[in-house]
C-alpha atoms as a PDB file:
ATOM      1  CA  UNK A   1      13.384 -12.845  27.264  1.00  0.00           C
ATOM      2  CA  UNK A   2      14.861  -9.928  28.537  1.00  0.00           C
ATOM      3  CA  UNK A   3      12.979  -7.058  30.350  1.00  0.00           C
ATOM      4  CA  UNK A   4      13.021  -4.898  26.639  1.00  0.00           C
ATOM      5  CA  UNK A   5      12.033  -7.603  24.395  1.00  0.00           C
ATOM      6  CA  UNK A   6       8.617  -7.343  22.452  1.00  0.00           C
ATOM      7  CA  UNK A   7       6.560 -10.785  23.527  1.00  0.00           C
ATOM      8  CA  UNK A   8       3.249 -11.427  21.988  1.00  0.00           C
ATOM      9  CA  UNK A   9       1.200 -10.403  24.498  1.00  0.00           C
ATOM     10  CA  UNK A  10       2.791  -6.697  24.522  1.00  0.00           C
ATOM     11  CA  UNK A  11       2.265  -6.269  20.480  1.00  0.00           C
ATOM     12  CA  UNK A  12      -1.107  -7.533  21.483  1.00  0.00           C
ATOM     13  CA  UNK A  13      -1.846  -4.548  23.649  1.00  0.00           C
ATOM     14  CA  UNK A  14      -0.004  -2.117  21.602  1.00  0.00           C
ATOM     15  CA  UNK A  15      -2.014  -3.389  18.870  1.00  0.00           C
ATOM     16  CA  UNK A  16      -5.333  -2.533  20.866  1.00  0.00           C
ATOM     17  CA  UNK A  17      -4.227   0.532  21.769  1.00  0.00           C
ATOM     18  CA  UNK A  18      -3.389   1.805  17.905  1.00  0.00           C
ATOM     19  CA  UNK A  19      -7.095   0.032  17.191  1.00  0.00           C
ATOM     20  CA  UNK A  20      -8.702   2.816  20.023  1.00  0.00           C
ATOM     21  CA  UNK A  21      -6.670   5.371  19.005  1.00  0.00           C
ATOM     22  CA  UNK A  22      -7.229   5.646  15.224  1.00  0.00           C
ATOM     23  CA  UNK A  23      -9.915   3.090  14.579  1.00  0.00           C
ATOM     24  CA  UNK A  24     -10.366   0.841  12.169  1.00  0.00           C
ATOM     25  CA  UNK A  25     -11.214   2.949   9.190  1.00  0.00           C
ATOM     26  CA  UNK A  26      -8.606   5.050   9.683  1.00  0.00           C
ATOM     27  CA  UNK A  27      -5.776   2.484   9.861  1.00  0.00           C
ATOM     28  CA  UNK A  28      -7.485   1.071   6.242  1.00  0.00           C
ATOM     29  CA  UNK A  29      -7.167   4.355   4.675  1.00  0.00           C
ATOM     30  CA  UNK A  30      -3.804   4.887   6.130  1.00  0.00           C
ATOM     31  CA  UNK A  31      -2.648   0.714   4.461  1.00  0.00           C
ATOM     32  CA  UNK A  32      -3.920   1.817   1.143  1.00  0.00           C
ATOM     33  CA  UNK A  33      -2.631   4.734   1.195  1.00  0.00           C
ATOM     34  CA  UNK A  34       0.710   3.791   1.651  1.00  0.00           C
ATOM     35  CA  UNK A  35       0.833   1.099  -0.799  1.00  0.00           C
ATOM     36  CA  UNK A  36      -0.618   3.353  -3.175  1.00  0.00           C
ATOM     37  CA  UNK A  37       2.640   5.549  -2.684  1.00  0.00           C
ATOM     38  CA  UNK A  38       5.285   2.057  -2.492  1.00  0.00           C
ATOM     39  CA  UNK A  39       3.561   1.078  -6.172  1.00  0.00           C
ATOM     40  CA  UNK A  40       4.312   5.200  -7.207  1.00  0.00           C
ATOM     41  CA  UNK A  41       7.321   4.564  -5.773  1.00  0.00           C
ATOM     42  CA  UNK A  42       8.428   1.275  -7.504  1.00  0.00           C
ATOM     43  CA  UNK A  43       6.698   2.157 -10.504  1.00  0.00           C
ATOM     44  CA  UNK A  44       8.817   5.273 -10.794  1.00  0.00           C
ATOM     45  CA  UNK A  45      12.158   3.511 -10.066  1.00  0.00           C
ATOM     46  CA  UNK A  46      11.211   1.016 -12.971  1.00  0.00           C
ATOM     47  CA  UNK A  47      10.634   4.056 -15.327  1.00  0.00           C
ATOM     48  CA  UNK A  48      14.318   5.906 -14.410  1.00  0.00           C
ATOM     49  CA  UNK A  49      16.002   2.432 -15.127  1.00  0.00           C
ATOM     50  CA  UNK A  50      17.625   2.519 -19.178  1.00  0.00           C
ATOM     51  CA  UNK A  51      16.191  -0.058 -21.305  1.00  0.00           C
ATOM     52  CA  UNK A  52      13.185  -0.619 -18.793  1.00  0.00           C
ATOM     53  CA  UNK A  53      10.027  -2.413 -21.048  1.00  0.00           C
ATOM     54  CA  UNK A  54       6.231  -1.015 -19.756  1.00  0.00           C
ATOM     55  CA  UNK A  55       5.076  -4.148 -21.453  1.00  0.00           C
ATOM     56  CA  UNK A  56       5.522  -5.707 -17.853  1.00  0.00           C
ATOM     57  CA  UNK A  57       2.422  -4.192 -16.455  1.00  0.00           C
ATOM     58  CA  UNK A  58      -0.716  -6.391 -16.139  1.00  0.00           C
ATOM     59  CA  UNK A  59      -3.408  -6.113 -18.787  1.00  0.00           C
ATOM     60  CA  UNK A  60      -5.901  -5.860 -16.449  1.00  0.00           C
ATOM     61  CA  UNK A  61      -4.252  -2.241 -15.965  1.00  0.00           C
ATOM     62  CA  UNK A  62      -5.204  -1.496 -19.302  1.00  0.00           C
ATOM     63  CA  UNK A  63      -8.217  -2.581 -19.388  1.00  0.00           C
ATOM     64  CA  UNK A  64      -8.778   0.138 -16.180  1.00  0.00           C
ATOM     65  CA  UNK A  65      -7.344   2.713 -17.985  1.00  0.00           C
ATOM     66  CA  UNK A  66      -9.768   2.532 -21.044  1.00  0.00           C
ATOM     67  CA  UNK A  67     -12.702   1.767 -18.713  1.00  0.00           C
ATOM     68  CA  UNK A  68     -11.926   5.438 -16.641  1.00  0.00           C
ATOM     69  CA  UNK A  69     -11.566   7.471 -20.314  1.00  0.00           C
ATOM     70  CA  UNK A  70     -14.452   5.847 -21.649  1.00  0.00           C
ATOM     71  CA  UNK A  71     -16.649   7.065 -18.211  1.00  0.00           C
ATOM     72  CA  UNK A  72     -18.634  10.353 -19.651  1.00  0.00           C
ATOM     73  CA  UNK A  73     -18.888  11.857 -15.950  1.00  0.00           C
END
């Protein structure tokens, strides 16, 4: 390994330091976050492509959809 190269035991300790820096919660909120933007992302790539079916998408998407427009709050 040369004197530049990432070994385990540096990402370790980078790692820690990102852990003490942001904490946890932060770093979850940041993950979901940003795949909640790559799925906007992809899903709006799939919608600009001609001849592109929606009947792809999962039922289980559906079945959130109805659930959120049936909630009276």
């Amino acid at each position: 390994m040369g004197a530049g190269a990432f070994g385990i035991w540096k990402l370790l300790i980078l790692l820690g330091i990102v852990f003490m820096v942001f904490g946890t919660k932060k770093l979850k909120n940041l993950g979901s976050d940003l795949g909640t933007a790559i799925k906007g992302f992809k899903s709006a790539i799939d919608e600009g492509k001609p001849g592109a079916d929606t009947a792809d998408e999962s039922p289980q998407a559906d079945v959130a959809h109805t659930e959120q427009a049936e909630d009276p709050r």
